[in-house]
Protein backbone atom coordinates (compact mmCIF):
# COMPACT_ATOMS: atom_id res chain seq x y z
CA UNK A 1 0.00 0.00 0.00
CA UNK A 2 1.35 3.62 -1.24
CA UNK A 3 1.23 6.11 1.93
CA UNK A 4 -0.47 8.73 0.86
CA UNK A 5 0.63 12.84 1.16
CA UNK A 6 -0.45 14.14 4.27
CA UNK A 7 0.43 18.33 3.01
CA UNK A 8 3.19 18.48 5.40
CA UNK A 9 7.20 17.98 4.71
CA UNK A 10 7.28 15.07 7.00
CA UNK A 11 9.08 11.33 5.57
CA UNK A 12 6.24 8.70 5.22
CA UNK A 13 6.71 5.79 7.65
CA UNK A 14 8.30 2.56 5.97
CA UNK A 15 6.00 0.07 7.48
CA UNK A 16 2.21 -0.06 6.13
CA UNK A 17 -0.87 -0.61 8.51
CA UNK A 18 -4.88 -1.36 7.69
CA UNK A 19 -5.60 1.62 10.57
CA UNK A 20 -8.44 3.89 9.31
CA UNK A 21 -7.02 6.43 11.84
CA UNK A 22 -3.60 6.63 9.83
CA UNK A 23 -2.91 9.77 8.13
CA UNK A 24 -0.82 7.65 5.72
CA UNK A 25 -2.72 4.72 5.00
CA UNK A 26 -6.07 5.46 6.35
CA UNK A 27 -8.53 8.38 5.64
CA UNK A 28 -7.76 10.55 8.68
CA UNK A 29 -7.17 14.48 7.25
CA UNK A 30 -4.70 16.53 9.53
CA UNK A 31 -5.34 20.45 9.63
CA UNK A 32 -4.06 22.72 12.21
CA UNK A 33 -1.51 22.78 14.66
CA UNK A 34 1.33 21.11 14.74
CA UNK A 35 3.85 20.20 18.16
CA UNK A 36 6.35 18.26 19.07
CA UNK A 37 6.89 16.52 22.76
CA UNK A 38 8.35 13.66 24.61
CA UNK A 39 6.05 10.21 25.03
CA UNK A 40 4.96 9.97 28.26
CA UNK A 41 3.53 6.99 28.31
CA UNK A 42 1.96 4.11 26.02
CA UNK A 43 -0.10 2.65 28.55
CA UNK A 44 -3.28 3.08 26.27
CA UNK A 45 -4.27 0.93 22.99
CA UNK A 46 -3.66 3.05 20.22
CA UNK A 47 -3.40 5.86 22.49
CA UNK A 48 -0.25 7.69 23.76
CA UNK A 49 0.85 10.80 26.10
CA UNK A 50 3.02 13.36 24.83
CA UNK A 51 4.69 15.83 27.76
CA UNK A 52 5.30 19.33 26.17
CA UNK A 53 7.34 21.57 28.21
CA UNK A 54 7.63 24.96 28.06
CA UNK A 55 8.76 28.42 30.26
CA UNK A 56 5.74 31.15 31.29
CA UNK A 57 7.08 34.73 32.09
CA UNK A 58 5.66 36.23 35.84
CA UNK A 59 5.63 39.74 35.20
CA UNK A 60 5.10 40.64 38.69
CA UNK A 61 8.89 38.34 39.72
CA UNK A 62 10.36 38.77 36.19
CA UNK A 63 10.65 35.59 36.51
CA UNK A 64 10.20 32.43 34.07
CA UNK A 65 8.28 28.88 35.35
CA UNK A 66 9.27 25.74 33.92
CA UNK A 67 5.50 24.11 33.09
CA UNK A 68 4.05 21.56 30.72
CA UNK A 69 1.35 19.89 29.20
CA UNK A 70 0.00 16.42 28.74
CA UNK A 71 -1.43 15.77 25.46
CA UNK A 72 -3.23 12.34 24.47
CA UNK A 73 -2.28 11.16 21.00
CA UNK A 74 -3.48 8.78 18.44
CA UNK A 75 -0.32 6.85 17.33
CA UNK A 76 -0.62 4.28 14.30
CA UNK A 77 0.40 1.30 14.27
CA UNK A 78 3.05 1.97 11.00
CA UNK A 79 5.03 4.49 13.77
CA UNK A 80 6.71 2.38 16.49
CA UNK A 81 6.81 4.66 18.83
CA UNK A 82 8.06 4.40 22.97
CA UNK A 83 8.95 6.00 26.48
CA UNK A 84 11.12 8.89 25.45
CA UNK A 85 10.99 9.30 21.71
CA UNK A 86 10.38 12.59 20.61
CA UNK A 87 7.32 12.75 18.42
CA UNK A 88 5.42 15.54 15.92
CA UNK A 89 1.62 15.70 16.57
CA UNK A 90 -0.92 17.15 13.98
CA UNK A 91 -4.09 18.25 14.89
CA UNK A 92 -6.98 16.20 13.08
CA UNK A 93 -10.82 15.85 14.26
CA UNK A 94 -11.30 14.33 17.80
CA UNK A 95 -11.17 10.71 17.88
CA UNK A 96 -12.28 10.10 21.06
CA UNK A 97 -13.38 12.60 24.44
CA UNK A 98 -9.69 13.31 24.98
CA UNK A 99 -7.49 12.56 21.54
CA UNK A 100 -7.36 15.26 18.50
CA UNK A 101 -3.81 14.65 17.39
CA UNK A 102 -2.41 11.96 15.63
CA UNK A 103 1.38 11.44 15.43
CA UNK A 104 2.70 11.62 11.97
CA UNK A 105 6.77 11.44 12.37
CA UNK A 106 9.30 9.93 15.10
CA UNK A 107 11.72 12.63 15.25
CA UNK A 108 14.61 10.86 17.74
CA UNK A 109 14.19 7.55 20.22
CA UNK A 110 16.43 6.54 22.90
CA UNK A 111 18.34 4.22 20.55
CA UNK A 112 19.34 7.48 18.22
CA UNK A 113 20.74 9.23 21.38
CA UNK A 114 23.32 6.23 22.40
CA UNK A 115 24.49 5.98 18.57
CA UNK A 116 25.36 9.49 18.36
């Protein structure tokens, strides 16, 4: 099966998948944002959780706060994905009460970090 283009300048995964929620070999349209984080967890089927992090300014202490964010993510079965591997979302229509982003590209695992 030929992955199909998504409209965004990310590599198509090598593997193929029968997932109707793939943006590559399904019918799921991305539109919107698109983030990167670290996976959180893969506890979920289907499902995982992306941590964004990111620094707010407090004008009052001129001060920055480390925060972050938990997002839940659809991740297809063609993108092996795991604890620690640094993922781009895009935004698609919700799948479920708490998932509107799919992940379309593994940007670096653990394994990258320890070759280079």
């Amino acid at each position: 099966m030929v992955a199909r283009d998504i409209g965004l300048k990310v590599k198509a995964p090598e593997q193929d998948c029968t997932d109707p929620f793939c943006p590559f070999h399904g019918t799921l349209p991305v539109r919107g944002r698109v983030m990167e984080g670290v996976v959180a967890s893969t506890k979920m089927k289907g499902t995982i959780t992306v941590r964004r992090d990111y620094l707010r300014y407090i004008k009052k202490y001129r001060r920055y706060s480390r925060n972050h964010s938990m997002t839940a993510a659809h991740a297809p079965p063609c993108i092996p994905v795991e604890v620690g591997d640094t993922v781009r979302l895009a935004e698609c229509r919700p799948l479920s009460k708490t998932v509107s982003f799919v992940v379309i590209e593994r940007i670096k695992g653990k394994e990258d970090e320890q070759d280079g």
